[in-house]
C-alpha atoms as a PDB file:
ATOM      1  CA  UNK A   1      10.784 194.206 -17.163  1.00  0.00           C
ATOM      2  CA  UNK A   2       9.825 193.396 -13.238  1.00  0.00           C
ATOM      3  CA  UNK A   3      12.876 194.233 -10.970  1.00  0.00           C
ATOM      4  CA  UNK A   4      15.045 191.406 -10.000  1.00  0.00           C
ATOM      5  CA  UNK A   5      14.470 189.874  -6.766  1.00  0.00           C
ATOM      6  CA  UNK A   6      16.734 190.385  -3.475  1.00  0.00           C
ATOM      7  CA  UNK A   7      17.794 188.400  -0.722  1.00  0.00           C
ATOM      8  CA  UNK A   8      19.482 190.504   2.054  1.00  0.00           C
ATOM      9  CA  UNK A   9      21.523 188.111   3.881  1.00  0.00           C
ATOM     10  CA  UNK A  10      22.617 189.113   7.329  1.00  0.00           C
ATOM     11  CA  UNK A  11      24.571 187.278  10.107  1.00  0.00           C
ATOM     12  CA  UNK A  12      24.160 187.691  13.981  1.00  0.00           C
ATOM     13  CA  UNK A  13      25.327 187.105  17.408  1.00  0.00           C
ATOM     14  CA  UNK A  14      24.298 188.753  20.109  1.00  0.00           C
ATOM     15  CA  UNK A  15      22.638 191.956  18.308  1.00  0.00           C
ATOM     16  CA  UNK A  16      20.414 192.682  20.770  1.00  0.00           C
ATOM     17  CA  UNK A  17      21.171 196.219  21.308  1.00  0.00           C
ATOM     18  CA  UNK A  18      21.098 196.995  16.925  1.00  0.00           C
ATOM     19  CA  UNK A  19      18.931 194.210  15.521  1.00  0.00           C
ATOM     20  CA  UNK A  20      15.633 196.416  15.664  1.00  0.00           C
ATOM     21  CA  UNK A  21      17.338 199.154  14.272  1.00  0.00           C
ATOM     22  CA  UNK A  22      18.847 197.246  11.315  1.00  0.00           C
ATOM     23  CA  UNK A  23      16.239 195.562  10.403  1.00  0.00           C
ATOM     24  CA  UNK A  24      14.217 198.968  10.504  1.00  0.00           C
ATOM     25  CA  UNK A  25      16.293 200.605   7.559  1.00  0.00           C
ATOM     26  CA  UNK A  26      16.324 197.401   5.647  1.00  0.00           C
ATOM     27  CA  UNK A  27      12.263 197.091   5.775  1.00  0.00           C
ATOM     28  CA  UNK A  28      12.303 200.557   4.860  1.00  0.00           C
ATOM     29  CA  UNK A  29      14.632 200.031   1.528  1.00  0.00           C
ATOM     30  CA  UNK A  30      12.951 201.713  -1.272  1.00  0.00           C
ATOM     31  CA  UNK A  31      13.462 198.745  -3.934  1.00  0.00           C
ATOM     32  CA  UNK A  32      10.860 198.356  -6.093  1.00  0.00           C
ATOM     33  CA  UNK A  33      11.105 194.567  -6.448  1.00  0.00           C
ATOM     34  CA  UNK A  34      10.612 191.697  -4.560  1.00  0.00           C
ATOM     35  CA  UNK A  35      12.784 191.383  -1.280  1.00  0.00           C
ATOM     36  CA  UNK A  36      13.470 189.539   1.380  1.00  0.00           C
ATOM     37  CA  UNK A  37      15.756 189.024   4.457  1.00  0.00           C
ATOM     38  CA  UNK A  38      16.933 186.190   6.072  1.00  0.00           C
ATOM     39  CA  UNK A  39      18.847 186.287   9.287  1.00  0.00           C
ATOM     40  CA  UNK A  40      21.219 184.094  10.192  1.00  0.00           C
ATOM     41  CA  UNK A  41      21.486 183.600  14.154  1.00  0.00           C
ATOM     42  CA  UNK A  42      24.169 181.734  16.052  1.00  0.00           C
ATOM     43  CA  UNK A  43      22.776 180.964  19.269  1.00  0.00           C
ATOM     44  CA  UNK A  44      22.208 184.389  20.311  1.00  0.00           C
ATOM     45  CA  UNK A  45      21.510 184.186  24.218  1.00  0.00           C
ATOM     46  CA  UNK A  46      20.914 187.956  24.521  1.00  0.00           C
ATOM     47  CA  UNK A  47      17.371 188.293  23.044  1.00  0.00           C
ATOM     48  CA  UNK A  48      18.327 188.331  19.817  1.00  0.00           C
ATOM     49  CA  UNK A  49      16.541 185.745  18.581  1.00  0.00           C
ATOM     50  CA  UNK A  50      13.445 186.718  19.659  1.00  0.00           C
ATOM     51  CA  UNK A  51      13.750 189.759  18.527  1.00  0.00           C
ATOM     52  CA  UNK A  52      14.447 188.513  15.215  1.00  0.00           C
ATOM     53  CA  UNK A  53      11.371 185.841  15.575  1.00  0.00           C
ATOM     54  CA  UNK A  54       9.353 188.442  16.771  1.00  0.00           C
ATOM     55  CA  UNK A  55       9.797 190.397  13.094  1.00  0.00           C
ATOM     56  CA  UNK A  56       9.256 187.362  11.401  1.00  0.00           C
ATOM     57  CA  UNK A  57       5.628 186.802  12.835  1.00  0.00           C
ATOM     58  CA  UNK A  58       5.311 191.133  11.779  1.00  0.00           C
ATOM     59  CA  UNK A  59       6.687 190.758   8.259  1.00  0.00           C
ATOM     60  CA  UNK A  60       7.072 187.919   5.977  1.00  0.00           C
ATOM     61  CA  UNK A  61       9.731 189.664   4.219  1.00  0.00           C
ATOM     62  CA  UNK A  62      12.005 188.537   7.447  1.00  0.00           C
ATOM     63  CA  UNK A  63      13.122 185.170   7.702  1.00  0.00           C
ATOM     64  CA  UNK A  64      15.609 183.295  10.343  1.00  0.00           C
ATOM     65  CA  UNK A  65      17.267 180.403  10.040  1.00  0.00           C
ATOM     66  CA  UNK A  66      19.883 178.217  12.600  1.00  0.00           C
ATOM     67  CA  UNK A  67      23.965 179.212  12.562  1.00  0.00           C
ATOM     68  CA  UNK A  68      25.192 177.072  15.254  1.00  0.00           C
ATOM     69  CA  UNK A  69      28.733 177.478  14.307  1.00  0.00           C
ATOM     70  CA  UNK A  70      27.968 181.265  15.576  1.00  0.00           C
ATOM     71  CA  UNK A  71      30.727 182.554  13.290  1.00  0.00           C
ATOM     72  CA  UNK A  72      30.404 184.920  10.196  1.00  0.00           C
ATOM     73  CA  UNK A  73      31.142 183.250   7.413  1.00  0.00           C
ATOM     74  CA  UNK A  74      28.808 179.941   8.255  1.00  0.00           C
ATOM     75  CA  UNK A  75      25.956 182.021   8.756  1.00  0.00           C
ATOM     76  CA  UNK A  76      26.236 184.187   5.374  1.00  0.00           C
ATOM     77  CA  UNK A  77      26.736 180.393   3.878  1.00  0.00           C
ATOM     78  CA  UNK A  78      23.524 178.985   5.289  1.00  0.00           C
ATOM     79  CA  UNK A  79      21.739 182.535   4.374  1.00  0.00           C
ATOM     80  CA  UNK A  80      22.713 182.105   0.970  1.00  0.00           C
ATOM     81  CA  UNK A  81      21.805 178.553   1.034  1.00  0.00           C
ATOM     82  CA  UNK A  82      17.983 179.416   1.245  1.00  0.00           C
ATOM     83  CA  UNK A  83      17.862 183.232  -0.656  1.00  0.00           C
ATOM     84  CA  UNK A  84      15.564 182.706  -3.281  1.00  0.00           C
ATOM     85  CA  UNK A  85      16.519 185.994  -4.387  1.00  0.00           C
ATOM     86  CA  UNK A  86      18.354 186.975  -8.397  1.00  0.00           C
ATOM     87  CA  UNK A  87      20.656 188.701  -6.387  1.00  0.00           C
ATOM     88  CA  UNK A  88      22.250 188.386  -2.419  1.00  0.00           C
ATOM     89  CA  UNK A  89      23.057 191.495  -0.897  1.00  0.00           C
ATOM     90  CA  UNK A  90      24.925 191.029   2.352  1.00  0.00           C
ATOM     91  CA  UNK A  91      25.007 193.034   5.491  1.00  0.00           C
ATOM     92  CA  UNK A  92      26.075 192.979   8.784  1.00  0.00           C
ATOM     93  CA  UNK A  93      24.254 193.580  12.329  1.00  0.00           C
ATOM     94  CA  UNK A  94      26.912 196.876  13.066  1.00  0.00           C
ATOM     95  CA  UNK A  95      25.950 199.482  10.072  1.00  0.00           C
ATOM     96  CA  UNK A  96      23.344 201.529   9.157  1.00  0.00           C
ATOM     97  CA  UNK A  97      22.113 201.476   5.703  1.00  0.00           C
ATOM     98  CA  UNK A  98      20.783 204.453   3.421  1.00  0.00           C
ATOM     99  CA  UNK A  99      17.156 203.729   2.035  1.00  0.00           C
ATOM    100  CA  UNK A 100      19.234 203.060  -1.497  1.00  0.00           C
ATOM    101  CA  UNK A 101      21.169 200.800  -0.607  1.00  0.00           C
ATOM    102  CA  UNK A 102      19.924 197.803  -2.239  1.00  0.00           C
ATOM    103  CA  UNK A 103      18.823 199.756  -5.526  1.00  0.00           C
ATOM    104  CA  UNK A 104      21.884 201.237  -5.812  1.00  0.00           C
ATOM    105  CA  UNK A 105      23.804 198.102  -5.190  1.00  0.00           C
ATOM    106  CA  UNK A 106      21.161 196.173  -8.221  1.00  0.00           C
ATOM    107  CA  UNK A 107      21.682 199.782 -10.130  1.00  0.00           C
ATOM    108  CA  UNK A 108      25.511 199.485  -9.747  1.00  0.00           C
ATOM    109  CA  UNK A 109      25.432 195.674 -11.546  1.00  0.00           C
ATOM    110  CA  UNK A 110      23.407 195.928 -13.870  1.00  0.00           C
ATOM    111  CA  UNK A 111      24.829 199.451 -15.363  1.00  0.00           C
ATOM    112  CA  UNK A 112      28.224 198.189 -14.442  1.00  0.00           C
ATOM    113  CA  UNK A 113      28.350 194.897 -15.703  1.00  0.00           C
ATOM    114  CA  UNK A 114      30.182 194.115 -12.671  1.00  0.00           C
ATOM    115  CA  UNK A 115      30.023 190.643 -10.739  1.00  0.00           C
ATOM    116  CA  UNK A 116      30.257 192.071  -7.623  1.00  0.00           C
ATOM    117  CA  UNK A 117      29.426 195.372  -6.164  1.00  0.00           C
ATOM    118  CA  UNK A 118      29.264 197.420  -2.914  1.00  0.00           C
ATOM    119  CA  UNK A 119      30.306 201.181  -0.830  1.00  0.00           C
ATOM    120  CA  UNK A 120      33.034 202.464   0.873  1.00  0.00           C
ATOM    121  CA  UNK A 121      33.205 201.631   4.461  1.00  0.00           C
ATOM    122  CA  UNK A 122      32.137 205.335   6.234  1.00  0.00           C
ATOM    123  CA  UNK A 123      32.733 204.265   9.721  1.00  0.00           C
ATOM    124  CA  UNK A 124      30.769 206.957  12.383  1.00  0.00           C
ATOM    125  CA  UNK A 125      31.639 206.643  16.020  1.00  0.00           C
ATOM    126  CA  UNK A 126      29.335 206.757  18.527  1.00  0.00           C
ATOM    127  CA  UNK A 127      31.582 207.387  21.223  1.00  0.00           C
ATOM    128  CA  UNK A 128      34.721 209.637  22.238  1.00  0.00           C
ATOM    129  CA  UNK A 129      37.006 207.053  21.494  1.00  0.00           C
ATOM    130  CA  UNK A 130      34.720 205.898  19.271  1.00  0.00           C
ATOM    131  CA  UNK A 131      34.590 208.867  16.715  1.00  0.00           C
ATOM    132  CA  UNK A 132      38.785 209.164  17.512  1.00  0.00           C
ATOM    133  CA  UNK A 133      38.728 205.510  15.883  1.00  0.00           C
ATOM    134  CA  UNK A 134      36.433 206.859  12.724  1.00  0.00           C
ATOM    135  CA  UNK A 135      38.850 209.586  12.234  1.00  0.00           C
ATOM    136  CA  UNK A 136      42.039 207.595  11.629  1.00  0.00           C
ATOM    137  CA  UNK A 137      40.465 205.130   9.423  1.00  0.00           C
ATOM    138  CA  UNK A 138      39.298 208.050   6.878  1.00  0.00           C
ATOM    139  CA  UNK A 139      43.035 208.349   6.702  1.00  0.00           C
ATOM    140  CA  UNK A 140      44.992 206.950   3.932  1.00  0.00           C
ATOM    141  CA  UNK A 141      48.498 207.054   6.532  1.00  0.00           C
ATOM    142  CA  UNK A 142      46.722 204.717   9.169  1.00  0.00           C
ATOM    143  CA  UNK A 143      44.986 202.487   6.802  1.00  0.00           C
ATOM    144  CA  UNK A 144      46.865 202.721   3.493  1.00  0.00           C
ATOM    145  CA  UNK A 145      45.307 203.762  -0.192  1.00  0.00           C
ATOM    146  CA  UNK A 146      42.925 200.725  -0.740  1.00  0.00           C
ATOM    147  CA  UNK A 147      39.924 202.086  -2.742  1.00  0.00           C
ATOM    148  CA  UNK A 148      36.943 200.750  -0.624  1.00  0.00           C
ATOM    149  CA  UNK A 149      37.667 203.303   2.260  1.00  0.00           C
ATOM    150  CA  UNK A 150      38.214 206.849  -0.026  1.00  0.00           C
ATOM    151  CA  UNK A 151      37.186 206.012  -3.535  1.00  0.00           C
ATOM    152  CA  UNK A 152      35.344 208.932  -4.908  1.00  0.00           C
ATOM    153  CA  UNK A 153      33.620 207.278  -8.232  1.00  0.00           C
ATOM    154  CA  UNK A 154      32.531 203.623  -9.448  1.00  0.00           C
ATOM    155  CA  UNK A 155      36.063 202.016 -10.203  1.00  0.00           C
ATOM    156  CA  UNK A 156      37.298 198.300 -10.324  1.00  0.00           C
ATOM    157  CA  UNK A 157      38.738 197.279  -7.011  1.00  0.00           C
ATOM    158  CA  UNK A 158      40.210 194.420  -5.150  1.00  0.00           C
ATOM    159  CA  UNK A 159      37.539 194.603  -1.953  1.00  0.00           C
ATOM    160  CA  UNK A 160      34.170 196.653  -1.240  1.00  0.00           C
ATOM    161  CA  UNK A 161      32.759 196.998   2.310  1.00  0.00           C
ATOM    162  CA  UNK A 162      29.604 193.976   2.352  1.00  0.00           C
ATOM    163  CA  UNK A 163      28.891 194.075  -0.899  1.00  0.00           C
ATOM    164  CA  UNK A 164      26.064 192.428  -3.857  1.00  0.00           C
ATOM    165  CA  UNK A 165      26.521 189.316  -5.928  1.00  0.00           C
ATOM    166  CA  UNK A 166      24.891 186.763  -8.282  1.00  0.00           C
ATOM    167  CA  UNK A 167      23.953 183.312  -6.040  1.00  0.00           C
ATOM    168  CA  UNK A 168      25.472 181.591  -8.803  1.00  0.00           C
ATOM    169  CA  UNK A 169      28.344 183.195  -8.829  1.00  0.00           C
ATOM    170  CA  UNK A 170      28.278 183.062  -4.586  1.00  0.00           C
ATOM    171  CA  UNK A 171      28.186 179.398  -5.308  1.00  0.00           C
ATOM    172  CA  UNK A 172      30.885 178.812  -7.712  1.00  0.00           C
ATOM    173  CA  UNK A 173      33.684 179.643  -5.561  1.00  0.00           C
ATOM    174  CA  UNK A 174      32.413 178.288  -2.379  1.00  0.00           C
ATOM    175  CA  UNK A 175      30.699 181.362  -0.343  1.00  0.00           C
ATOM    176  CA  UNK A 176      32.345 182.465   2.188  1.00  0.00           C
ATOM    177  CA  UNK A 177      35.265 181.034   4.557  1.00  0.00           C
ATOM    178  CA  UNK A 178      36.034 181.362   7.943  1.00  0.00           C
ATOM    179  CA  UNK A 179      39.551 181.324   9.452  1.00  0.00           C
ATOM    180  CA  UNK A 180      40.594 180.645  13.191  1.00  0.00           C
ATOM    181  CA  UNK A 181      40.928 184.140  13.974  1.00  0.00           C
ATOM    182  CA  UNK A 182      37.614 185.209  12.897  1.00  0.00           C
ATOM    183  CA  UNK A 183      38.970 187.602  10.801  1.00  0.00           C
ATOM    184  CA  UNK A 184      39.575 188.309   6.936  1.00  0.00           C
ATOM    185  CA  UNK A 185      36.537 186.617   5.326  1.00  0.00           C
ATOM    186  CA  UNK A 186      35.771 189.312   3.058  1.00  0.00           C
ATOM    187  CA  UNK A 187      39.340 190.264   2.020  1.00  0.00           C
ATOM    188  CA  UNK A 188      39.595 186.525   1.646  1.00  0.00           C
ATOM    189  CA  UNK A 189      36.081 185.990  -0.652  1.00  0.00           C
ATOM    190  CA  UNK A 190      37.091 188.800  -2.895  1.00  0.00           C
ATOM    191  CA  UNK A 191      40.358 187.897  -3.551  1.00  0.00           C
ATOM    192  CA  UNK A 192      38.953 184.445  -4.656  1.00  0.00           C
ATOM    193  CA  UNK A 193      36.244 186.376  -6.377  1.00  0.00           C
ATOM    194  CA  UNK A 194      38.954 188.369  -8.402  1.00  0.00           C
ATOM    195  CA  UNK A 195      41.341 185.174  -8.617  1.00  0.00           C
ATOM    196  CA  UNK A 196      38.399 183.521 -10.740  1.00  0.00           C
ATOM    197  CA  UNK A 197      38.147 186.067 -13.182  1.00  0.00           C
ATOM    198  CA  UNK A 198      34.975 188.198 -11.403  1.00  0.00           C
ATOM    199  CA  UNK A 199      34.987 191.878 -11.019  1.00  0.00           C
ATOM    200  CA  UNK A 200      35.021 194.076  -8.389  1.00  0.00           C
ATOM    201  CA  UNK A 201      33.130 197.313  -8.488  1.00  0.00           C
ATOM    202  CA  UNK A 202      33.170 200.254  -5.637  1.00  0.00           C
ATOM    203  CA  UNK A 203      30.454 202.889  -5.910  1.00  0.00           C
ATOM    204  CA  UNK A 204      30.483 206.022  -3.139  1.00  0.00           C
ATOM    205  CA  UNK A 205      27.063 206.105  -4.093  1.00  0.00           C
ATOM    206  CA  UNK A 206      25.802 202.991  -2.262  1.00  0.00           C
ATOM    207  CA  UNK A 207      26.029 204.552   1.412  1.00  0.00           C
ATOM    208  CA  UNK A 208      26.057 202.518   4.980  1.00  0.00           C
ATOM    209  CA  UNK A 209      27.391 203.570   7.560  1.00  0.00           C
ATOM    210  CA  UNK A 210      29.896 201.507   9.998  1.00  0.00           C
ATOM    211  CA  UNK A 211      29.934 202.007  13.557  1.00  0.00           C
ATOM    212  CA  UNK A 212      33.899 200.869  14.787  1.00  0.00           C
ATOM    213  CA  UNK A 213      35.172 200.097  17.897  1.00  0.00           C
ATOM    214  CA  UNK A 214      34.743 202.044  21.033  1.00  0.00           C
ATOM    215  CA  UNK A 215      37.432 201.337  23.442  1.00  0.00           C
ATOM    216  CA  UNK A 216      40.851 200.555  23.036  1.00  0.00           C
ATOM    217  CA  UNK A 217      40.547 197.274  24.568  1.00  0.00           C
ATOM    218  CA  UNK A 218      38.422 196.192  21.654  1.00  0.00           C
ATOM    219  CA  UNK A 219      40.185 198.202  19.138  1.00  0.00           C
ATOM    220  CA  UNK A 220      43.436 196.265  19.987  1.00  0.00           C
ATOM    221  CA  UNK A 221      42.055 192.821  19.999  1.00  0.00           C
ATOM    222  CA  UNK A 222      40.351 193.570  16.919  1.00  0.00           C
ATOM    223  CA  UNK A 223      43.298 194.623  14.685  1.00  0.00           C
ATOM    224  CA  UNK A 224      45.460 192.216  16.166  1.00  0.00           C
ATOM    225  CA  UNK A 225      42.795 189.140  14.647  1.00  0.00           C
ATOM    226  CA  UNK A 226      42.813 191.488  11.252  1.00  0.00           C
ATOM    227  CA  UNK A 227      46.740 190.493  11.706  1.00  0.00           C
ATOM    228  CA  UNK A 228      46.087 186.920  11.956  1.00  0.00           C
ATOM    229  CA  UNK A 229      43.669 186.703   9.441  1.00  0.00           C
ATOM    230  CA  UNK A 230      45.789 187.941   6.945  1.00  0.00           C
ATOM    231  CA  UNK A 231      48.597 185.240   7.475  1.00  0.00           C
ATOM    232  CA  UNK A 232      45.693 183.229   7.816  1.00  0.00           C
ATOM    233  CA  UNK A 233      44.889 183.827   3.873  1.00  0.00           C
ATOM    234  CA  UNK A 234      48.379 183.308   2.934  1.00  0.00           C
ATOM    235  CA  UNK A 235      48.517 179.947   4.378  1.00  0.00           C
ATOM    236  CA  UNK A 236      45.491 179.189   2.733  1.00  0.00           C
ATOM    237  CA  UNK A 237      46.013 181.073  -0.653  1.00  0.00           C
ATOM    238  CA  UNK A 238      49.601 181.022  -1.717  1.00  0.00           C
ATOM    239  CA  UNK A 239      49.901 185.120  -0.828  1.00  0.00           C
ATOM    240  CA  UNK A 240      48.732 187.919   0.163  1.00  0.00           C
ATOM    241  CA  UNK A 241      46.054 190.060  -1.609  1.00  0.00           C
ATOM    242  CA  UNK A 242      47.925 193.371  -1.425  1.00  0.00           C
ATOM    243  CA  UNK A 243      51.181 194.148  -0.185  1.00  0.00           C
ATOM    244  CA  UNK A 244      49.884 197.141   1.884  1.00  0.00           C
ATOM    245  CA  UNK A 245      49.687 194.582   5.265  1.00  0.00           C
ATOM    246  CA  UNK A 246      53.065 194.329   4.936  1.00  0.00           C
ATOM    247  CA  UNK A 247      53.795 198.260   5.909  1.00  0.00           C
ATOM    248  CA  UNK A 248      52.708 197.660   9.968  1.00  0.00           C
ATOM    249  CA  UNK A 249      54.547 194.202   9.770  1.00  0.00           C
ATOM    250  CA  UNK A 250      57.728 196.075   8.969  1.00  0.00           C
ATOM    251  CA  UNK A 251      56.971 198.369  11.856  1.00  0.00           C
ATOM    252  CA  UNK A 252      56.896 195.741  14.446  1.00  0.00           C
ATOM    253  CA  UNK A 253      59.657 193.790  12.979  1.00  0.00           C
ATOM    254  CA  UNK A 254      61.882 197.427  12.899  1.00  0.00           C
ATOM    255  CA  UNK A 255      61.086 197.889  16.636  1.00  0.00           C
ATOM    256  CA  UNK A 256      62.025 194.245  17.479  1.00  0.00           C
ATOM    257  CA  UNK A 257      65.142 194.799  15.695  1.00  0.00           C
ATOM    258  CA  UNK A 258      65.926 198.473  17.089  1.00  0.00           C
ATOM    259  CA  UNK A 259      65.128 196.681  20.543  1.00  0.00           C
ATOM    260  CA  UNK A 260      67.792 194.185  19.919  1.00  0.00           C
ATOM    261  CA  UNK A 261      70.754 196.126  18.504  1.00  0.00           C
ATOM    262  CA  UNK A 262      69.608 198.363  21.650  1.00  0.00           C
ATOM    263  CA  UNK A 263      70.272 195.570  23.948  1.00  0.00           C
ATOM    264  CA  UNK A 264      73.093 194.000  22.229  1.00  0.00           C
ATOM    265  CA  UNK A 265      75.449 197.532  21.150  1.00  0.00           C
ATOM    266  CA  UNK A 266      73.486 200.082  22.586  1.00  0.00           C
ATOM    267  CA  UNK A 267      73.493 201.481  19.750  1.00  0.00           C
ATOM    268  CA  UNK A 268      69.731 203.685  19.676  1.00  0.00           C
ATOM    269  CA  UNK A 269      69.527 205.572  17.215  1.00  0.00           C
ATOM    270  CA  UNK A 270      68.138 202.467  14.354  1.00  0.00           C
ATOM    271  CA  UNK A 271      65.067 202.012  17.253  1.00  0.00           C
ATOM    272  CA  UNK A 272      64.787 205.951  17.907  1.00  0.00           C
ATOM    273  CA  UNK A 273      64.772 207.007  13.753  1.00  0.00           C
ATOM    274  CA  UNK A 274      62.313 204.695  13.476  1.00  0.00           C
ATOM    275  CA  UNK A 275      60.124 205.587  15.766  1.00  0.00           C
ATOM    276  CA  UNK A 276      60.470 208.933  15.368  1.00  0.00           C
ATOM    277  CA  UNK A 277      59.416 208.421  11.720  1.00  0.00           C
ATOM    278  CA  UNK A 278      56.227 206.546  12.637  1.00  0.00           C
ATOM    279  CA  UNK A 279      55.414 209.098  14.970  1.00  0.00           C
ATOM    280  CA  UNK A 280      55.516 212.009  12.486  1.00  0.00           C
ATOM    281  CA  UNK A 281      53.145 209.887  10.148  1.00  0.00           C
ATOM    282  CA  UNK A 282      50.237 209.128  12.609  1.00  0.00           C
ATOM    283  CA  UNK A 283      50.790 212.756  14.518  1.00  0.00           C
ATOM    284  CA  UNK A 284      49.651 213.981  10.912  1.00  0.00           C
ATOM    285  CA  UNK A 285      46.526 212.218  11.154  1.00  0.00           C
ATOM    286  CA  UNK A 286      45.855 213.179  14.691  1.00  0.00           C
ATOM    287  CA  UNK A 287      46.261 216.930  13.434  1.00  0.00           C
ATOM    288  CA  UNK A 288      44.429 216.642  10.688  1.00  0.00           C
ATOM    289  CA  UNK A 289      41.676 214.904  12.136  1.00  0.00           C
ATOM    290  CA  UNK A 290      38.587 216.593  13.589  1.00  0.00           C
ATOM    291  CA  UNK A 291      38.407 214.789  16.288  1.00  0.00           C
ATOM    292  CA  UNK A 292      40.394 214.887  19.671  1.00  0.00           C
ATOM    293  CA  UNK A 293      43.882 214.768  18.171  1.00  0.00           C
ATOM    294  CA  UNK A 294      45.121 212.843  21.435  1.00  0.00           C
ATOM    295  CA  UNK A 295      42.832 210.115  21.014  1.00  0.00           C
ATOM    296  CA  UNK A 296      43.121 209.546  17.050  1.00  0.00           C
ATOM    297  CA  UNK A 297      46.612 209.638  17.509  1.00  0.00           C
ATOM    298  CA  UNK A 298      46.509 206.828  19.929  1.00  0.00           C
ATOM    299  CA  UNK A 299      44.044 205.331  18.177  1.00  0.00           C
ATOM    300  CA  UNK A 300      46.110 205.108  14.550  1.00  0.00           C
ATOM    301  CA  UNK A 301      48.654 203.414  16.783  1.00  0.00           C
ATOM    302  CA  UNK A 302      46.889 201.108  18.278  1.00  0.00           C
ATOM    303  CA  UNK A 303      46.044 200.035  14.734  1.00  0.00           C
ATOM    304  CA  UNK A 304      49.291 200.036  13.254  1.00  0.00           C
ATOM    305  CA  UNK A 305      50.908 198.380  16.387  1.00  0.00           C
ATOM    306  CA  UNK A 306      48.304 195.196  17.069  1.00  0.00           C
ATOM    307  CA  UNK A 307      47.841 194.579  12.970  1.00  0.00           C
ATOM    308  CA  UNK A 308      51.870 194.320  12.866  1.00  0.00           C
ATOM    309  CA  UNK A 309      52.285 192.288  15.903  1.00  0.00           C
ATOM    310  CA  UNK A 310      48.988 189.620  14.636  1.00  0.00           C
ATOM    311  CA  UNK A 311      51.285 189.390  11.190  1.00  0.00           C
ATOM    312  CA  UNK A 312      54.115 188.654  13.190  1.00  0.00           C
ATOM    313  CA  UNK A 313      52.261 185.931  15.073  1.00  0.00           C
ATOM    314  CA  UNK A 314      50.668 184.675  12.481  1.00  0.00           C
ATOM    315  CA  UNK A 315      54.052 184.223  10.092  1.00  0.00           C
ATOM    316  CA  UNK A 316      55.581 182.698  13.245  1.00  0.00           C
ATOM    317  CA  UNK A 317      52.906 180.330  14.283  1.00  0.00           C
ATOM    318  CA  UNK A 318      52.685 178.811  11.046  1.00  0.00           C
ATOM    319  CA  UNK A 319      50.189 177.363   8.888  1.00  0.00           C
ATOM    320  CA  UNK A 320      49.182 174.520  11.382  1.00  0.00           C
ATOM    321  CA  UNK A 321      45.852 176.090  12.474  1.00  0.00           C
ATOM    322  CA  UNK A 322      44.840 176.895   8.910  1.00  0.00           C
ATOM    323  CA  UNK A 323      45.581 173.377   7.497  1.00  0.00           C
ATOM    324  CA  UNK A 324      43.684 171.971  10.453  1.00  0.00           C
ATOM    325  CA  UNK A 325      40.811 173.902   9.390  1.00  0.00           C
ATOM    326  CA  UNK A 326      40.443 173.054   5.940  1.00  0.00           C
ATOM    327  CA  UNK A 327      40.870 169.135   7.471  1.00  0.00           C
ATOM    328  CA  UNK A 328      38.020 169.368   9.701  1.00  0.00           C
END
């Protein structure tokens, strides 16, 4: 039998600096079947686009079409909209891809009998801070035990990194959605993928590579919309997928306790035990990272710290932004 087809869908904005490379190791995938790419493009005003346009005209396998909502989720949806392909593999404009990676994802399915499949996330910095930032997210104590960052063999999980799929299946619960805080659109697709009865699958084998933040400017804002996004789904779904987010809101809500019987006693030793605990746990990953100790450990804090505090917000603000999203 003739391989399946593949559509690769991948969304954009502002790429300018990676799109060439991406789409480099994607042309250069060693599936034997038919396979194409289509690149969704919100309004880059970078370049981007004519980078992208300028593949298009080279290869035929490259296609773009228009995301003018610029976000992530709307431009996987109108990607998938036009894939002609048996199966959607999606990717993203920041990773690198092995020249497997769609074979093994196809290979994965089919031997699997999974509904969805995909890697770990392996993130690689590129930078001091960078590969500091890498380091503490290969760590189970900064980012908790979930499978798609240190399985070690094809198991059933909750959430991949990217991942494969069936359009069909894609389809039937709705593709992706986005949330105000840009954030949580995969954790939020699977666990609607695993709500409707579909499988999971994580195999080590099917290898990208995922290139994190490199400052801790971006670091913070990032983890702090990761917070959001995950009060975000439980407006929106009832609950959380896991309970592991709930380990940095406890932080934050220890240390705004600790501050206030601090203030209001002066009693310190609630705030000081508990910092002194969380210390201990991400001054093992700094030492047991090989990278610059100082900077993982500040790193891993960073993390735990902004996550906690864009639960906090979240849970306070409400679900008033959500439930004028699914309005509009």
């Amino acid at each position: 039998m003739a391989p399946p087809s593949v559509s690769i869908i991948l969304p954009i904005y502002n790429e300018h600096e990676t799109i060439d490379s991406v789409l480099t190791s994607l042309l250069a995938q060693d599936y034997r079947g038919p396979l194409e790419i289509i690149v969704a493009d919100g309004d880059s005003d970078d370049g981007t686009r004519e980078l992208v346009a300028a593949w298009v005209e080279r290869d035929d396998r490259v296609r773009l079409v228009d995301n003018p909502q610029r976000r992530q989720s709307p431009g996987l949806n109108a990607a998938a909209a036009v894939a002609g392909g048996d199966y959607l593999v999606r990717v993203d404009g920041h990773s690198a891809y092995a020249t497997d990676y769609v074979t093994r994802s196809v290979t994965t399915l089919q031997e699997t009998g999974a509904d969805a499949a995909g890697g770990r996330m392996n993130p690689v910095g590129t930078e001091p801070f960078g590969r500091a930032v890498a380091a503490a997210m290969n760590s189970p104590l900064t980012m908790g035990p979930g499978r798609f960052h240190h399985a070690d063999r094809r198991q059933e999980v909750d959430t991949v990194y990217l991942g494969a799929f069936r359009p069909d299946d894609f389809a039937a619960i709705g593709g992706f959605r986005g949330f105000p805080s840009g954030a949580a659109e995969d954790a939020d697709f699977y666990h609607r993928w695993r709500r409707s009865g579909r499988t999971v699958v994580v195999d080590p084998e099917i290898r990208s590579t995922y290139t994190p933040r490199q400052t801790p400017q971006s670091l913070a804002s990032q983890y702090f919309r990761y917070g959001q996004g995950k009060t975000e789904m439980l407006w929106a779904n009832g609950r959380f997928p896991s309970w592991r987010p709930l380990a940095p809101l406890l932080l934050v809500l220890g240390i705004v306790i600790g501050l206030v019987i601090l203030i209001t006693t002066g009693l310190a030793w609630p705030l000081l035990l508990l910092l002194g605990a969380w210390l201990i746990v991400i001054g093992i990953v700094a030492m047991r990272a090989k990278a610059s100790w100082w900077r993982v450990f500040a790193a891993a804090g960073i993390m735990h710290l902004t996550y906690g505090w864009g639960l906090l917000w979240g849970l306070v603000r409400g679900p008033g932004p959500v439930r004028q999203m699914e309005a509009d």
